[in-house]
Every structure is written in structure tokens, then in C-alpha cells.
Protein backbone atom coordinates (compact mmCIF):
# COMPACT_ATOMS: atom_id res chain seq x y z
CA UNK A 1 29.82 2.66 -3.28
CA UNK A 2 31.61 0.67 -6.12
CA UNK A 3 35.98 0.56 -5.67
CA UNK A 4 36.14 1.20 -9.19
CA UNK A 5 34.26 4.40 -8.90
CA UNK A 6 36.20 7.32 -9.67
CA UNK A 7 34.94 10.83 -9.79
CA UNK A 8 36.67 13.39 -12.02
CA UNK A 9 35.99 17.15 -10.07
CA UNK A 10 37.12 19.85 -12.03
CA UNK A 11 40.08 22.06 -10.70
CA UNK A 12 38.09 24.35 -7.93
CA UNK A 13 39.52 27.35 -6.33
CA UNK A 14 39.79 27.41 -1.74
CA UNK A 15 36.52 29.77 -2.34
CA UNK A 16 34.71 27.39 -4.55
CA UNK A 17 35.63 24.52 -1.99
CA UNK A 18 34.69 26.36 1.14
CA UNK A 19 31.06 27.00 -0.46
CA UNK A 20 31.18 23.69 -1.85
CA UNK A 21 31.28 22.73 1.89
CA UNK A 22 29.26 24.87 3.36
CA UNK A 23 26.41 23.74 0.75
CA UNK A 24 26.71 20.05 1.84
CA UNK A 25 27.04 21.08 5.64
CA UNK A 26 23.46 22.99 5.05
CA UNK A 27 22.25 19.61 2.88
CA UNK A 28 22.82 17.26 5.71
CA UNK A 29 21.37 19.99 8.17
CA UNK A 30 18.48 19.68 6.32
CA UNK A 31 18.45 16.05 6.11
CA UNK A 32 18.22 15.70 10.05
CA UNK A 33 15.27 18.62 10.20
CA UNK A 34 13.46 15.35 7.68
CA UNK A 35 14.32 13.06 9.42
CA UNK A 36 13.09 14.54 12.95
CA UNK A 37 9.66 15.43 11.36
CA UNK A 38 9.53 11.99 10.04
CA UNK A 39 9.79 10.79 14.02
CA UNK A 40 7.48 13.77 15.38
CA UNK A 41 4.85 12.64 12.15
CA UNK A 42 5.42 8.79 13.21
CA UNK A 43 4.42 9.68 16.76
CA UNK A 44 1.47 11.69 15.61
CA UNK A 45 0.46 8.75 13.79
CA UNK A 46 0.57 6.09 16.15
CA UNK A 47 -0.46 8.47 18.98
CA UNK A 48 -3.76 9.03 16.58
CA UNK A 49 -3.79 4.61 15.77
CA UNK A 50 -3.77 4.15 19.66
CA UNK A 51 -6.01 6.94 20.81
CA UNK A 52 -8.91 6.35 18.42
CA UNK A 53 -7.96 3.26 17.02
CA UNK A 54 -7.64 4.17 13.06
CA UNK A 55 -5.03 2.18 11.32
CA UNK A 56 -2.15 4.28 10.58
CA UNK A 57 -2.15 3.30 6.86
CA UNK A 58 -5.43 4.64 6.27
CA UNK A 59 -4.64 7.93 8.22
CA UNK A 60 -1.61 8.54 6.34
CA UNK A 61 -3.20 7.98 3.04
CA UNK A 62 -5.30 10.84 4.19
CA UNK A 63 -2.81 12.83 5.38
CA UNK A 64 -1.71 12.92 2.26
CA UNK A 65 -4.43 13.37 0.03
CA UNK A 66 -4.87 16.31 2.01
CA UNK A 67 -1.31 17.80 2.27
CA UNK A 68 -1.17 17.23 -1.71
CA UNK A 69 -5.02 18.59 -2.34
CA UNK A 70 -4.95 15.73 -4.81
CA UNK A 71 -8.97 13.96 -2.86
CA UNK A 72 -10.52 14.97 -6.34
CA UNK A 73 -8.26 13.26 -8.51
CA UNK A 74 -8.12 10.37 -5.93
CA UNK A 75 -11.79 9.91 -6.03
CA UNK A 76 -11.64 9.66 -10.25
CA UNK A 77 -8.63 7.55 -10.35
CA UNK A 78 -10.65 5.44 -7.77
CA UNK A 79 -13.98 5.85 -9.52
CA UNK A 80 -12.20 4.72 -12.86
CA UNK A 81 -9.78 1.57 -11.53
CA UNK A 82 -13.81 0.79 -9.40
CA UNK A 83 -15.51 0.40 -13.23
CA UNK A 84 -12.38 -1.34 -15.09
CA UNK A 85 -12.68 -3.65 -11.73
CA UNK A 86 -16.56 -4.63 -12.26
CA UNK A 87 -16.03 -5.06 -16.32
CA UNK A 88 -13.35 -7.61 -15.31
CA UNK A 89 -15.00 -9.75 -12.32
CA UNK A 90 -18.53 -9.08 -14.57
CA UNK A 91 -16.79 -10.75 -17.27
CA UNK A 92 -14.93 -13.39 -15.37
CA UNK A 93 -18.40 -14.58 -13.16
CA UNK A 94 -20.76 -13.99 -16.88
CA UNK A 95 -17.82 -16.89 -18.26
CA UNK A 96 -17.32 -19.19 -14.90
CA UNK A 97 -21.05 -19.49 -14.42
């Protein structure tokens, strides 16, 4: 954090501090639930990589393609950046040859 960086709170009342507290003591609760399913999803991961030998980068792509639903709009996204791809090596090989 910058020195120079002051923060102007408004005037709170003991209650509006104590719940003030207990809000960030629940945040950074939550924040180490994250970041123990980040290590359990890591393990999953690798445990997967070693076990059947499928690079974790492709595995997590899928993971979350299918924790978002989004493999339709994946596959037209992919479909469209595939054609705009060909018009622009097509174009480049149809000049250099």
C-alpha cells in the first residue's frame, strides 16, 4: 500500500464497528475455504495429469467449460476465430506463392 494513502471512514458507532469486524473476520474465513479448494482442485488435477497422463491445461479448460455450461458458445467462438484463421493464412499463402 502507498504511505500517502489515507482513508477517510466516517464516524461509526462500537455496534457498527463490531459488525464491521465480524464481516471481515467471515471475508477472510471465506478466503481460506478458496484457497483450500484451490489445493484439493490442484491435487485433483495433477492426480488426473499423472494417472492418465492428460495435461492439466487441457483438463482444466474442460473443467471449466463444464462448470460454466459455456461448451456451446466455446465451440462458436472456436468455429468463428477457426474461419477468420483460414481467410488470413488463405490470404497470406494465395500472396507468398
Amino acid at each position: 500500500m502507498c504511505a500517502n494513502f489515507i482513508m477517510k471512514i466516517p464516524t461509526l458507532s462500537p455496534e457498527d464497528l463490531k459488525n464491521i469486524n465480524q464481516a471481515v473476520q467471515e471475508i477472510s474465513n471465506e478466503l481460506e475455504t478458496i484457497k483450500t479448494a484451490k489445493i484439493q482442485i490442484n491435487e485433483i488435477l495433477k492426480s488426473i495429469e499423472t494417472k492418465y497422463k492428460m495435461p492439466k491445461k487441457a483438463l482444466r479448460k474442460v473443467v471449466m467449460l463444464y462448470h460454466k455450461q459455456q461448451v456451446l458458445q466455446f465451440e462458436e467462438e472456436t468455429k468463428e476465430i477457426r474461419e477468420v484463421y483460414n481467410q488470413i493464412i488463405n490470404i497470406h499463402k494465395t500472396r507468398t506463392s
